[in-house]
C-alpha atoms as a PDB file:
ATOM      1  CA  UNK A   1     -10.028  11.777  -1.957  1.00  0.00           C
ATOM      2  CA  UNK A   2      -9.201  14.476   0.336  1.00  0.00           C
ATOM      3  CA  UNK A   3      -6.074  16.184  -0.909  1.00  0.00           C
ATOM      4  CA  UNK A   4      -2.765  17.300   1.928  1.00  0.00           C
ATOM      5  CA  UNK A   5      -2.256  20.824   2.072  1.00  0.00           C
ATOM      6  CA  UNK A   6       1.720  20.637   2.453  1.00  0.00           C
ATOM      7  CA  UNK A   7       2.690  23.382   5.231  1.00  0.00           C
ATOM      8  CA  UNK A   8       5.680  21.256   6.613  1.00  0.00           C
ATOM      9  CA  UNK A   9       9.097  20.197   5.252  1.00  0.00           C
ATOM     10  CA  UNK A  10       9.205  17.208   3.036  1.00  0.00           C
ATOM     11  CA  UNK A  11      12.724  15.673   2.296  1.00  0.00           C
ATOM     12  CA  UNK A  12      13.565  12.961  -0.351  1.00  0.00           C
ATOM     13  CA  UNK A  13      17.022  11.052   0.374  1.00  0.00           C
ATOM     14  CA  UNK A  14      19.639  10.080  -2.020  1.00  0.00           C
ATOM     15  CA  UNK A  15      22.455   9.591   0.942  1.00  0.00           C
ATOM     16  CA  UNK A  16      22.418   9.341   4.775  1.00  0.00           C
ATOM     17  CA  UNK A  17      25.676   9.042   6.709  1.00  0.00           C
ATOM     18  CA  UNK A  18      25.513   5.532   8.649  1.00  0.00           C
ATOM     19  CA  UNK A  19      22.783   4.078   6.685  1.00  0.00           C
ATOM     20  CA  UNK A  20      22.870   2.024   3.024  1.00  0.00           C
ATOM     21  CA  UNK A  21      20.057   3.000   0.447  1.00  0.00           C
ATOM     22  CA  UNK A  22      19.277   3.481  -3.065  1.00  0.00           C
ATOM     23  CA  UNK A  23      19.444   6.853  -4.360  1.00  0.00           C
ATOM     24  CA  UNK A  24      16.266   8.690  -4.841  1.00  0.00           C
ATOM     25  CA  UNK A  25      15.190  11.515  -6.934  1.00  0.00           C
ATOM     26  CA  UNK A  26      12.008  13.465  -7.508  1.00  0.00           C
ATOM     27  CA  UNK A  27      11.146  12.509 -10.415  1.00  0.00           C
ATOM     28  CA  UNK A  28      12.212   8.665  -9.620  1.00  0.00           C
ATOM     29  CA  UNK A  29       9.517   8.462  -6.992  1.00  0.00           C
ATOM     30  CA  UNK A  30       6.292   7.968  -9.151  1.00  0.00           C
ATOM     31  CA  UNK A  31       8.114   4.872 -11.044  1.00  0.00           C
ATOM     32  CA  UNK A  32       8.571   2.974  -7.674  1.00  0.00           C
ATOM     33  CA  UNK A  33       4.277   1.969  -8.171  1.00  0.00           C
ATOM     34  CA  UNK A  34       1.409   3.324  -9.554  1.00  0.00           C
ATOM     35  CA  UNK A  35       0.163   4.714  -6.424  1.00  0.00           C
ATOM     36  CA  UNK A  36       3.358   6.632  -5.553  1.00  0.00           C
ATOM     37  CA  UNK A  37       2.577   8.437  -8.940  1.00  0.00           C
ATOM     38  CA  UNK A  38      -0.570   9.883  -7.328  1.00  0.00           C
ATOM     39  CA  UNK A  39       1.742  11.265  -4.158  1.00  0.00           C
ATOM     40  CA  UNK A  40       4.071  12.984  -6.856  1.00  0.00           C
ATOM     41  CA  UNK A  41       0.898  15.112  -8.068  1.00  0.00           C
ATOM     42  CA  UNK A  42       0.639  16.079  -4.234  1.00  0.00           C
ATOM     43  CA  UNK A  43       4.278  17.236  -3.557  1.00  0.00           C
ATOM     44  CA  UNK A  44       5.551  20.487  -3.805  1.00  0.00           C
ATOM     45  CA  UNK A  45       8.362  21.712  -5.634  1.00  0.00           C
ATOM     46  CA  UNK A  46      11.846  19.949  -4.673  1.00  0.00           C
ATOM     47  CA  UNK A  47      15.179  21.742  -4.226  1.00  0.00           C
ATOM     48  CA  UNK A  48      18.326  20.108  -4.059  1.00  0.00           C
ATOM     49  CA  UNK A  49      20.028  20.021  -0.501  1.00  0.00           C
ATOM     50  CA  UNK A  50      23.100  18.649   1.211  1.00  0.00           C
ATOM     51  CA  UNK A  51      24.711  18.857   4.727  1.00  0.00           C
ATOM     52  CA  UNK A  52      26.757  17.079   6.960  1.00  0.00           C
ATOM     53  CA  UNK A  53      23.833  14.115   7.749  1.00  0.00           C
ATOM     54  CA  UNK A  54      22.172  13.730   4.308  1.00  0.00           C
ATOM     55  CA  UNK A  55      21.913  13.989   0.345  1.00  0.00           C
ATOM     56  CA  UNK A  56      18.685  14.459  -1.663  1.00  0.00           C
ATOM     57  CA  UNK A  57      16.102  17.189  -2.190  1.00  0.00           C
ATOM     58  CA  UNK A  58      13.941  19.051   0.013  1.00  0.00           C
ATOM     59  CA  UNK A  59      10.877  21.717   0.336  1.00  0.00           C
ATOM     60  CA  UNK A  60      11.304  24.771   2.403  1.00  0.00           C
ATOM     61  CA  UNK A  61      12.282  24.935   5.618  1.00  0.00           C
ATOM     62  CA  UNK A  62      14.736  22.749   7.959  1.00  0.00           C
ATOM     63  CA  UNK A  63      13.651  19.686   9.965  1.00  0.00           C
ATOM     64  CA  UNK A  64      11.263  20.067  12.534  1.00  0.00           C
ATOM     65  CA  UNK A  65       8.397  18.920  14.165  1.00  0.00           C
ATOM     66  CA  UNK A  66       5.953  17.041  11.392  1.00  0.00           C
ATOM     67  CA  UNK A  67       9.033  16.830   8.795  1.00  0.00           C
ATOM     68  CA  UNK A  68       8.942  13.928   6.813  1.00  0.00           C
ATOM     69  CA  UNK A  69      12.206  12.164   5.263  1.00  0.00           C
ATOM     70  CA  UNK A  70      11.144   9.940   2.068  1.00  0.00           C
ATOM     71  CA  UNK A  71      13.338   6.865   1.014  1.00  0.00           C
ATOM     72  CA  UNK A  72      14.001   4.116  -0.627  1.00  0.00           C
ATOM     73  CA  UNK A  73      16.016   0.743  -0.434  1.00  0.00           C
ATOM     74  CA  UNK A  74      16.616   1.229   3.216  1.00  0.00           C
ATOM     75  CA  UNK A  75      17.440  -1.533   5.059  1.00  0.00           C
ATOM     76  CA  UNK A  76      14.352  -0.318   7.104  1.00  0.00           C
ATOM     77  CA  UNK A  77      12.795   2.622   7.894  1.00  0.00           C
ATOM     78  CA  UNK A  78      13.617   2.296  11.881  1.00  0.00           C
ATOM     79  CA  UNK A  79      17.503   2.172  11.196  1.00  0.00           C
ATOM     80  CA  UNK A  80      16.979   5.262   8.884  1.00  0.00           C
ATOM     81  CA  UNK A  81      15.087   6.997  11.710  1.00  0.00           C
ATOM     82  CA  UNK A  82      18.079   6.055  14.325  1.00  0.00           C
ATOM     83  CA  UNK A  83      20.834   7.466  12.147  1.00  0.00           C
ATOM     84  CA  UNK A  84      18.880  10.599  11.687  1.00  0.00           C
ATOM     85  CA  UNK A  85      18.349  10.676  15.385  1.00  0.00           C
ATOM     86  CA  UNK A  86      21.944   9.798  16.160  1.00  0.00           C
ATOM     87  CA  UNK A  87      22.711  13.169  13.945  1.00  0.00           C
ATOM     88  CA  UNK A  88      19.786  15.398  15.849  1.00  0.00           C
ATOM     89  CA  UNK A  89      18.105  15.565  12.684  1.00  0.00           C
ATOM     90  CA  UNK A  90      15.002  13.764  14.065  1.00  0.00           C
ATOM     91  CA  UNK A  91      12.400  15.775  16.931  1.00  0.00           C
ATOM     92  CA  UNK A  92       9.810  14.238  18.089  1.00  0.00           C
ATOM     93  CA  UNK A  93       6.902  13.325  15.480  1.00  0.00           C
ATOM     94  CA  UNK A  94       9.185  13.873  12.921  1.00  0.00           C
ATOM     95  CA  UNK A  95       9.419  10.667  10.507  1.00  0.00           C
ATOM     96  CA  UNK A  96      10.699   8.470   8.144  1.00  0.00           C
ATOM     97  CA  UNK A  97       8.974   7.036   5.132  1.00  0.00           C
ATOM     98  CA  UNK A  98      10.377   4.126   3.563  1.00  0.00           C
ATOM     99  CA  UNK A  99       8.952   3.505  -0.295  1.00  0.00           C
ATOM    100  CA  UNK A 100      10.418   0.059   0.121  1.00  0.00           C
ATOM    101  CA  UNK A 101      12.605  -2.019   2.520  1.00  0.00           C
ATOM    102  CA  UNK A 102      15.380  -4.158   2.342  1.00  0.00           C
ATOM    103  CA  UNK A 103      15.145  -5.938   5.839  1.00  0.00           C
ATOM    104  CA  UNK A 104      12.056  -5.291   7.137  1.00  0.00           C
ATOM    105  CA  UNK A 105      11.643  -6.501  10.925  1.00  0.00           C
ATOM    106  CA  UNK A 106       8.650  -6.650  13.121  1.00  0.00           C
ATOM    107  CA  UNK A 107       8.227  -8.575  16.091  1.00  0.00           C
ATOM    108  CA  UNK A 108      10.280 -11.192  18.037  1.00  0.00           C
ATOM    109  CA  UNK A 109      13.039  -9.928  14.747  1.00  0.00           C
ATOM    110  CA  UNK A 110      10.899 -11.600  12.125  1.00  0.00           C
ATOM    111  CA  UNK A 111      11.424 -10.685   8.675  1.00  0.00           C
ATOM    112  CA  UNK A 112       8.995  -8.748   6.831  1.00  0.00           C
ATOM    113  CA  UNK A 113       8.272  -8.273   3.213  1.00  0.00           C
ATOM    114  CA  UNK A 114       8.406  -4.324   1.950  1.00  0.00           C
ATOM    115  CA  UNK A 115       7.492  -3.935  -1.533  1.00  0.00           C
ATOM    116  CA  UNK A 116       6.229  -0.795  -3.023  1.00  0.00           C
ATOM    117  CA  UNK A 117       2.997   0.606  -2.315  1.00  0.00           C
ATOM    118  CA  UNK A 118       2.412   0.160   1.267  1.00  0.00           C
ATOM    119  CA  UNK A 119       3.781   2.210   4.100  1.00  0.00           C
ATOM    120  CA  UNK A 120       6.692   1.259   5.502  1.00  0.00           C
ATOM    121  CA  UNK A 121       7.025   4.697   8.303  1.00  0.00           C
ATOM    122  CA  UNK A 122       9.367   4.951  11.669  1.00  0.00           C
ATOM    123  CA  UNK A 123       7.944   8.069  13.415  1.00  0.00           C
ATOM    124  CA  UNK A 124       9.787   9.393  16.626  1.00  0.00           C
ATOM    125  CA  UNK A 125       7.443   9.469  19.338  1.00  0.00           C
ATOM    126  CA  UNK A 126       6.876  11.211  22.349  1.00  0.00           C
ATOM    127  CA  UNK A 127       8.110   9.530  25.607  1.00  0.00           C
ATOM    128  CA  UNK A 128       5.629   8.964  28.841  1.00  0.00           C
ATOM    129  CA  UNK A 129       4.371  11.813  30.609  1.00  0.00           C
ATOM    130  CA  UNK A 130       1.002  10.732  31.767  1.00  0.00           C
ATOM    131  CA  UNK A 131       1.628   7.400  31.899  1.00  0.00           C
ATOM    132  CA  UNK A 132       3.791   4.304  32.516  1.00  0.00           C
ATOM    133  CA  UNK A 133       5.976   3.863  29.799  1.00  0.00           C
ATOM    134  CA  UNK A 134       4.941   0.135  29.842  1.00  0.00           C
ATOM    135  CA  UNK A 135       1.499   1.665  28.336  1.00  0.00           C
ATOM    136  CA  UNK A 136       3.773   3.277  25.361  1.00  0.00           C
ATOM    137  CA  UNK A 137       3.026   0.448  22.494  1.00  0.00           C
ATOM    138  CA  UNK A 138      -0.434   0.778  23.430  1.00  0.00           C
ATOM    139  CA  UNK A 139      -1.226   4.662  23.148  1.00  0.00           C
ATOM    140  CA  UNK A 140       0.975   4.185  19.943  1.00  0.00           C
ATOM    141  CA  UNK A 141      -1.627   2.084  18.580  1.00  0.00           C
ATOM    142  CA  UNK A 142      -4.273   3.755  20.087  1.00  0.00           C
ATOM    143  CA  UNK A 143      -3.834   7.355  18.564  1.00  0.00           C
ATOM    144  CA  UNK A 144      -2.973   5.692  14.983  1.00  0.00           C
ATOM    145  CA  UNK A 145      -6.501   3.318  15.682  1.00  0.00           C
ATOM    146  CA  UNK A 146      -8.481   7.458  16.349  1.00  0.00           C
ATOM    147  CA  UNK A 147      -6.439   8.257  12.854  1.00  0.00           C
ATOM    148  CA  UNK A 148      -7.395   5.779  10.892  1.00  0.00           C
ATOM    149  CA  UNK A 149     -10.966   6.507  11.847  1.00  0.00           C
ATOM    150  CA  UNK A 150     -10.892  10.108  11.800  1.00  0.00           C
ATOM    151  CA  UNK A 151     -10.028   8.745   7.737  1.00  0.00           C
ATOM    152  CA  UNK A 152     -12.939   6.895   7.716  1.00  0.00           C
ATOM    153  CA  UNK A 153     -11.283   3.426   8.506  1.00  0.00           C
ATOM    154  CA  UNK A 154     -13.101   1.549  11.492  1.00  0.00           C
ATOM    155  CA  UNK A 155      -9.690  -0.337  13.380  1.00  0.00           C
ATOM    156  CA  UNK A 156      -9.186  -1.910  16.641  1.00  0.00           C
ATOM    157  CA  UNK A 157      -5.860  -2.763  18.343  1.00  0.00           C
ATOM    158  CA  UNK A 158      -4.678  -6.433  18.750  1.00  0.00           C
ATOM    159  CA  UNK A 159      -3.071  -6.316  21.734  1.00  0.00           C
ATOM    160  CA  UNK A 160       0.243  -5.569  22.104  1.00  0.00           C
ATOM    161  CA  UNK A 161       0.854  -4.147  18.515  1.00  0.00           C
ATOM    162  CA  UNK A 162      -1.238  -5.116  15.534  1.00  0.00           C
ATOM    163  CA  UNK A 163      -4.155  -2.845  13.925  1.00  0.00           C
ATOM    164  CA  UNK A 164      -7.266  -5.159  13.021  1.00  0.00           C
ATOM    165  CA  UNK A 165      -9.563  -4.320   9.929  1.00  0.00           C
ATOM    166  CA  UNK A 166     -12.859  -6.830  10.570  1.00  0.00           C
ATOM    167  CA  UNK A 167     -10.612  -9.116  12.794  1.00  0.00           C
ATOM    168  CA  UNK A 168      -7.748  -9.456   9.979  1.00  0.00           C
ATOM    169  CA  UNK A 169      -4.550  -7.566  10.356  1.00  0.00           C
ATOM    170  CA  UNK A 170      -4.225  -4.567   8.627  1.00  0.00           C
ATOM    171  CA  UNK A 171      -0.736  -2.890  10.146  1.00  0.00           C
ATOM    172  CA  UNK A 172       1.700  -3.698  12.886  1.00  0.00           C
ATOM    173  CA  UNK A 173       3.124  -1.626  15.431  1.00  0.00           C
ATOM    174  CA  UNK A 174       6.363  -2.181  16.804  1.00  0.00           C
ATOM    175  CA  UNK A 175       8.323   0.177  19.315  1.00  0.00           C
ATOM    176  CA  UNK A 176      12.229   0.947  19.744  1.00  0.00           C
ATOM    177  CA  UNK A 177      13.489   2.488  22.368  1.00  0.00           C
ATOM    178  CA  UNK A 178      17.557   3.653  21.883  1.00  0.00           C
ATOM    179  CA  UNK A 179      19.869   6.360  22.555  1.00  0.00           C
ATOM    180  CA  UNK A 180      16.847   8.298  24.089  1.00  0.00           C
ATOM    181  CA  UNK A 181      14.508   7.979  21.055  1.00  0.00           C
ATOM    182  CA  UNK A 182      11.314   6.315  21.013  1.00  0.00           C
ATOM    183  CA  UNK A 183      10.484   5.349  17.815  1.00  0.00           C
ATOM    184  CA  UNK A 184       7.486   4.091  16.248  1.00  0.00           C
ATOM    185  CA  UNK A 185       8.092   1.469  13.265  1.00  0.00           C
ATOM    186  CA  UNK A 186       4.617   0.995  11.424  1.00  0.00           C
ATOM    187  CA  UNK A 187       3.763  -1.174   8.438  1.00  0.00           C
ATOM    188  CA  UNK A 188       0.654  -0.244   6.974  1.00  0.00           C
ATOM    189  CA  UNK A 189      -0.674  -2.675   4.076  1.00  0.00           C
ATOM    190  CA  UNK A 190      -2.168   0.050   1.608  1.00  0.00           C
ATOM    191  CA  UNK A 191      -1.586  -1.897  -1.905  1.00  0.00           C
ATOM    192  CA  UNK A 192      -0.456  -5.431  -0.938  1.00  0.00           C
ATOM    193  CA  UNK A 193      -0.790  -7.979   2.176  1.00  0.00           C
ATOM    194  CA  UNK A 194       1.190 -11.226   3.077  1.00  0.00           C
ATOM    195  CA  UNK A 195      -1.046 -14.282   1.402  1.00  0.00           C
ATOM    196  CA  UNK A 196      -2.434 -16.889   4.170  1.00  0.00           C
ATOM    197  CA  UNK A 197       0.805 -19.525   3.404  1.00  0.00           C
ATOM    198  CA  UNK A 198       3.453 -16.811   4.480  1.00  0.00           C
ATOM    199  CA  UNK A 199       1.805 -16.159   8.121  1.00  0.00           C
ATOM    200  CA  UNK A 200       2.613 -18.146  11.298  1.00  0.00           C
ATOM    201  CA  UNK A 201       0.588 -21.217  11.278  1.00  0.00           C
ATOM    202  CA  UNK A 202      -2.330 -21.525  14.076  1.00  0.00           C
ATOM    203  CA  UNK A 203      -0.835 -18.073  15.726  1.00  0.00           C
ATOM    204  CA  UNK A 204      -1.655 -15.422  13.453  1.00  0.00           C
ATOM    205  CA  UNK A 205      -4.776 -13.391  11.927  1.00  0.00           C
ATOM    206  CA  UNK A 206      -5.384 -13.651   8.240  1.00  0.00           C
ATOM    207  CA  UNK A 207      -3.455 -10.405   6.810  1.00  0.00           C
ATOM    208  CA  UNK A 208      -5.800  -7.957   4.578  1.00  0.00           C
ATOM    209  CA  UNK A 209      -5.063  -4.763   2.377  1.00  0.00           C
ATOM    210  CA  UNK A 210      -7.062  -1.050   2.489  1.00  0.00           C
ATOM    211  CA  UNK A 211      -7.098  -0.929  -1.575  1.00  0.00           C
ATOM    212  CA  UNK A 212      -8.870  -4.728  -1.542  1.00  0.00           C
ATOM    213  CA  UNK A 213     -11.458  -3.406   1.178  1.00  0.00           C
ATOM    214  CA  UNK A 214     -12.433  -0.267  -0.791  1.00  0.00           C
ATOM    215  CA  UNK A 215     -10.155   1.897   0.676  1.00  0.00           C
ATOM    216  CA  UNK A 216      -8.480   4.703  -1.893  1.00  0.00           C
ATOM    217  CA  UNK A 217      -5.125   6.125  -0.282  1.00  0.00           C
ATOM    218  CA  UNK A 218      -1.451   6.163  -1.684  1.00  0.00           C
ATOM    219  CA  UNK A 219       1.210   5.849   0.449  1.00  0.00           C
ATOM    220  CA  UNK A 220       2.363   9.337   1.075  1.00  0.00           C
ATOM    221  CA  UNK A 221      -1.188  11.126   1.415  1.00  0.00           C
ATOM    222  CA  UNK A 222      -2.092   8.415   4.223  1.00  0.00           C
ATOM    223  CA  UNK A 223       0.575   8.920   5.712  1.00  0.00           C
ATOM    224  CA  UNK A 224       0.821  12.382   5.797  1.00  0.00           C
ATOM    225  CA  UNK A 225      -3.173  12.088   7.129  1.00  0.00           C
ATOM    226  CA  UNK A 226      -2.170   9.547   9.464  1.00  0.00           C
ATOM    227  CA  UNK A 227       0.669  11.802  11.353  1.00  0.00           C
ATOM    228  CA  UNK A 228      -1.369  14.759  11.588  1.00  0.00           C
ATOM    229  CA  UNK A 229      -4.637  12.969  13.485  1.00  0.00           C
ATOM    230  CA  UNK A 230      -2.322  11.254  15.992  1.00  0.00           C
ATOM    231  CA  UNK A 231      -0.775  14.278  17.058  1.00  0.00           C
ATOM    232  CA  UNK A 232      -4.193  15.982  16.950  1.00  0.00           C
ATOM    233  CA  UNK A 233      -5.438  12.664  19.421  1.00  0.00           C
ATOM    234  CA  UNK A 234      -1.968  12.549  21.437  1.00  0.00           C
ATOM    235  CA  UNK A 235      -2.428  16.168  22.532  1.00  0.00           C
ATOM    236  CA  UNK A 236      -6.009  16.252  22.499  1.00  0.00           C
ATOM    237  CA  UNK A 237      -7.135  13.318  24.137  1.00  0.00           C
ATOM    238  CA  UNK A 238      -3.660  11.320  25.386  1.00  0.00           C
ATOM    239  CA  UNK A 239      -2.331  14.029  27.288  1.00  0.00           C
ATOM    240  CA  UNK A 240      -5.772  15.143  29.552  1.00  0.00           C
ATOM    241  CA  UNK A 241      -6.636  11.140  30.355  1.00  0.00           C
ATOM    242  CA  UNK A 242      -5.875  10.526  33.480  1.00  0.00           C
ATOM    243  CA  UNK A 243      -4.210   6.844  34.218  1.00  0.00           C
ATOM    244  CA  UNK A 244      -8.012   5.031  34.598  1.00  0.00           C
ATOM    245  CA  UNK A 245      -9.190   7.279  32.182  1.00  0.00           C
ATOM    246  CA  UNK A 246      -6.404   6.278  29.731  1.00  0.00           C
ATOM    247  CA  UNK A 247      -7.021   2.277  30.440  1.00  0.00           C
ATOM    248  CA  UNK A 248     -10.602   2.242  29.762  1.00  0.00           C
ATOM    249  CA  UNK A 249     -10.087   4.649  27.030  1.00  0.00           C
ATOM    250  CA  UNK A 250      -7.415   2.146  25.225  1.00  0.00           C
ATOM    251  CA  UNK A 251      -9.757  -1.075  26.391  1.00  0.00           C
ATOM    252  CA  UNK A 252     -12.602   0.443  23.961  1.00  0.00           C
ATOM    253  CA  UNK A 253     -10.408   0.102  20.880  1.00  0.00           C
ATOM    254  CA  UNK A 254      -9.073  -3.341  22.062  1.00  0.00           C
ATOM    255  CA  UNK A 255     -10.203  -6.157  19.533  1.00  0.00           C
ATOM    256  CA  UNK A 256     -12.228  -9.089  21.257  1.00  0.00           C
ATOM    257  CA  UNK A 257     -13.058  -7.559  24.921  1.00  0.00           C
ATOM    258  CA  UNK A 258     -15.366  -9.734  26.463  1.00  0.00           C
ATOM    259  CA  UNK A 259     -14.873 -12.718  23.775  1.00  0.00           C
ATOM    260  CA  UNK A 260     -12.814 -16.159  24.608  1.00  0.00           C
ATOM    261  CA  UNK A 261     -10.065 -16.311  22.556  1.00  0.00           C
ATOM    262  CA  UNK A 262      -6.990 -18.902  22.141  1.00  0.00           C
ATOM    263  CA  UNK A 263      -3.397 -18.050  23.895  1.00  0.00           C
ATOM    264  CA  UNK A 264      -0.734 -18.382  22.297  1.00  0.00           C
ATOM    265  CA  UNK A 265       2.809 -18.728  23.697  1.00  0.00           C
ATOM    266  CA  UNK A 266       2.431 -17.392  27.420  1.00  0.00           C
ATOM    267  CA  UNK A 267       3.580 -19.744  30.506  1.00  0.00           C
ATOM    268  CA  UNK A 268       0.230 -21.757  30.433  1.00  0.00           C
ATOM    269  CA  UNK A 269       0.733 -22.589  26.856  1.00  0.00           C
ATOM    270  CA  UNK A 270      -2.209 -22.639  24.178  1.00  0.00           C
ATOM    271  CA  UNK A 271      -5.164 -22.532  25.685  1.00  0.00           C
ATOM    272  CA  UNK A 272      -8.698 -20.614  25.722  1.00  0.00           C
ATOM    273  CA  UNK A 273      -9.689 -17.956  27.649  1.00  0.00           C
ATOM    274  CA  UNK A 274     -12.047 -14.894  27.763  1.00  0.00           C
ATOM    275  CA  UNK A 275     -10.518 -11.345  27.555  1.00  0.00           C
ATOM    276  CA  UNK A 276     -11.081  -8.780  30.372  1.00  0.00           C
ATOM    277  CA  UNK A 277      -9.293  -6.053  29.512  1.00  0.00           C
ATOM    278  CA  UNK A 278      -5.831  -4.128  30.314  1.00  0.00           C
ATOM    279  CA  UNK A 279      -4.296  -4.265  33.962  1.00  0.00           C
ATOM    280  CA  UNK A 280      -2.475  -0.747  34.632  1.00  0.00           C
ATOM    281  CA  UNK A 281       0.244  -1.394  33.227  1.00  0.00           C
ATOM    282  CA  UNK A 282      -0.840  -2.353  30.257  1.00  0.00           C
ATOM    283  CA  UNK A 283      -0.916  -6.385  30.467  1.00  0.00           C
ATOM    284  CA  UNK A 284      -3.645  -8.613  29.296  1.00  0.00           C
ATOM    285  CA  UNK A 285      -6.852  -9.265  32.095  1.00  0.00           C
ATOM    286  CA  UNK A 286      -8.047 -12.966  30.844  1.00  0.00           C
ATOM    287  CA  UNK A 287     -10.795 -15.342  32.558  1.00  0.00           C
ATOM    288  CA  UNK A 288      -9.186 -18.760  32.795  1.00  0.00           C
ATOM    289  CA  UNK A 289     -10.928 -21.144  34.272  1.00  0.00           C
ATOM    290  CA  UNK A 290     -13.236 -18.721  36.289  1.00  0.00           C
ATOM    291  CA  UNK A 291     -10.458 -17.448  37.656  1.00  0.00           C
ATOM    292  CA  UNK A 292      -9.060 -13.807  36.306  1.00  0.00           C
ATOM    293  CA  UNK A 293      -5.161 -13.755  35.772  1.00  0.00           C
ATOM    294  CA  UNK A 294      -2.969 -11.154  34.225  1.00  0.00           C
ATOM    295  CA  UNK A 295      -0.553 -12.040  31.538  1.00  0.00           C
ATOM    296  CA  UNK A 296       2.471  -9.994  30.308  1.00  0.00           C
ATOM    297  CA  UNK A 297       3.414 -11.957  27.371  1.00  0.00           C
ATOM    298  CA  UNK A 298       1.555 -13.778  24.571  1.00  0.00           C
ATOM    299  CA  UNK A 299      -0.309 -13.923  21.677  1.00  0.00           C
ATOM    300  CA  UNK A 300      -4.244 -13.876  20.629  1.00  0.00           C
ATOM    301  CA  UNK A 301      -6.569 -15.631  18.303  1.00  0.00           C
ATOM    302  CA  UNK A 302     -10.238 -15.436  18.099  1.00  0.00           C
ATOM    303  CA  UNK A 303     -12.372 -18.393  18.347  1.00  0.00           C
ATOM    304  CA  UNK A 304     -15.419 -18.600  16.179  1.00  0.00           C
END
């Protein structure tokens, strides 16, 4: 286990202004699960802290670029990230870390089970430069895919937001764009997934879990891993693609390129097809019928 080296501010909150939550202490964090009680060991000494936004304890230093905001109870970790924004406590790749969640969404407003021990992380993002914004969801889950394996964790994106570990979904992506803060909502299963009688019928991916597969993270030192390799790829690699270089760049960590696969819930209904690849702005390329077409909204399967 590679250990964090903490050289950014860490907060823990008991109270934020325009958002419900249980009140959180230091030395409450480890009992929330077992593997929280490995990130305690990691974290540095807490002081208390107060202002106008927030209540809790904090390291040194004020909010800034990398800071991380811990919680728990929230009703999720996206509308703790928005009222920090809404109170300029939140720059950009500065986050929120939920331990648990009390209304989880992800896509199309679904509800999502949060119970201790995964991640549960709303991180504000950087907005378009290089590129359409359309292709935002995509280099999201493209510079958290070149984290995970800069940890050693092979993933590939299933288009538009879902992280695939050996075609079964491992984290979901899903993007909010208000006030004039892009934010990043991301659900990583680290100690628990959804069982195969919870997920949508014919439409979804079986689920999986990094501490079934072998994996050996808690919540916090992923996380913490997680932020700082996605900068490192946003401004490394992100930044100098240019717009074809970006495409084919986010089509080699797309699952199933090149494999027919069923489609789910676009204007031709279900039905197979082969996948191409990503048009420019960031749609879906698919052979139907020998016949390429371009689709902006649906969802994938693989066929066996």
């Amino acid at each position: 286990m590679n250990e964090v080296v903490m050289s950014f501010p860490v907060y823990i909150l008991s109270k934020l202004q325009g958002c419900s939550m249980r009140p959180l202490a230091p030395e409450a964090l480890g009992g929330a699960h077992a593997l929280w009680q490995r990130d305690v060991r990691l974290l540095p000494a807490f002081e208390p802290c107060r202002n106008e936004v927030y209540e809790g304890y904090a390291t040194s230093g004020g909010p800034g670029c990398g800071a991380v905001f811990i919680c728990d109870g929230v009703g999720s970790s996206l509308d703790a990230a928005h009222a920090l924004h809404a109170a300029g406590e939140l720059p950009v790749w500065t986050s929120v870390l939920a331990v648990s969640q009390q209304s989880g969404r992800g896509q199309m407003r679904r509800q999502w089970v949060s119970p201790a021990g995964n991640i549960y992380a709303a991180l504000r993002f950087p907005a378009a430069s290089n590129y359409p914004d359309s292709l935002s969801s995509l280099v999201a889950g493209y510079v958290f895919a070149r984290a995970f394996e800069m940890c050693g964790i092979d993933v590939r994106m299933k288009w538009p937001n879902d992280l695939l570990l050996d075609d079964c979904k491992m984290a979901g992506i899903l993007l909010e764009d208000r006030n004039g803060a892009l934010l990043v909502g991301i659900g990583i299963n680290v100690a628990h997934f959804p069982r195969a009688d919870c997920l949508r019928e014919g439409a979804a991916v079986p689920a999986c879990g990094l501490a079934a597969r072998g994996f050996d993270f808690a919540p916090f030192e992923l996380w913490r891993q997680l932020v700082d390799r996605a900068f490192f790829c946003y401004r490394n690699e992100v930044l100098r693609f240019s717009e074809d270089g970006l495409i084919s760049r986010l089509e080699a960590y797309l699952a199933w390129v090149g494999r027919v696969v069923m489609i789910h819930g676009s204007d031709l209904g279900s039905c197979p097809g082969r996948l191409m690849g990503l048009s420019h702005d960031g749609a879906l390329r698919v052979l139907l019928s020998g016949r390429e077409q371009v689709l902006h909204s649906c969802s994938l399967s693989p066929i066996s």
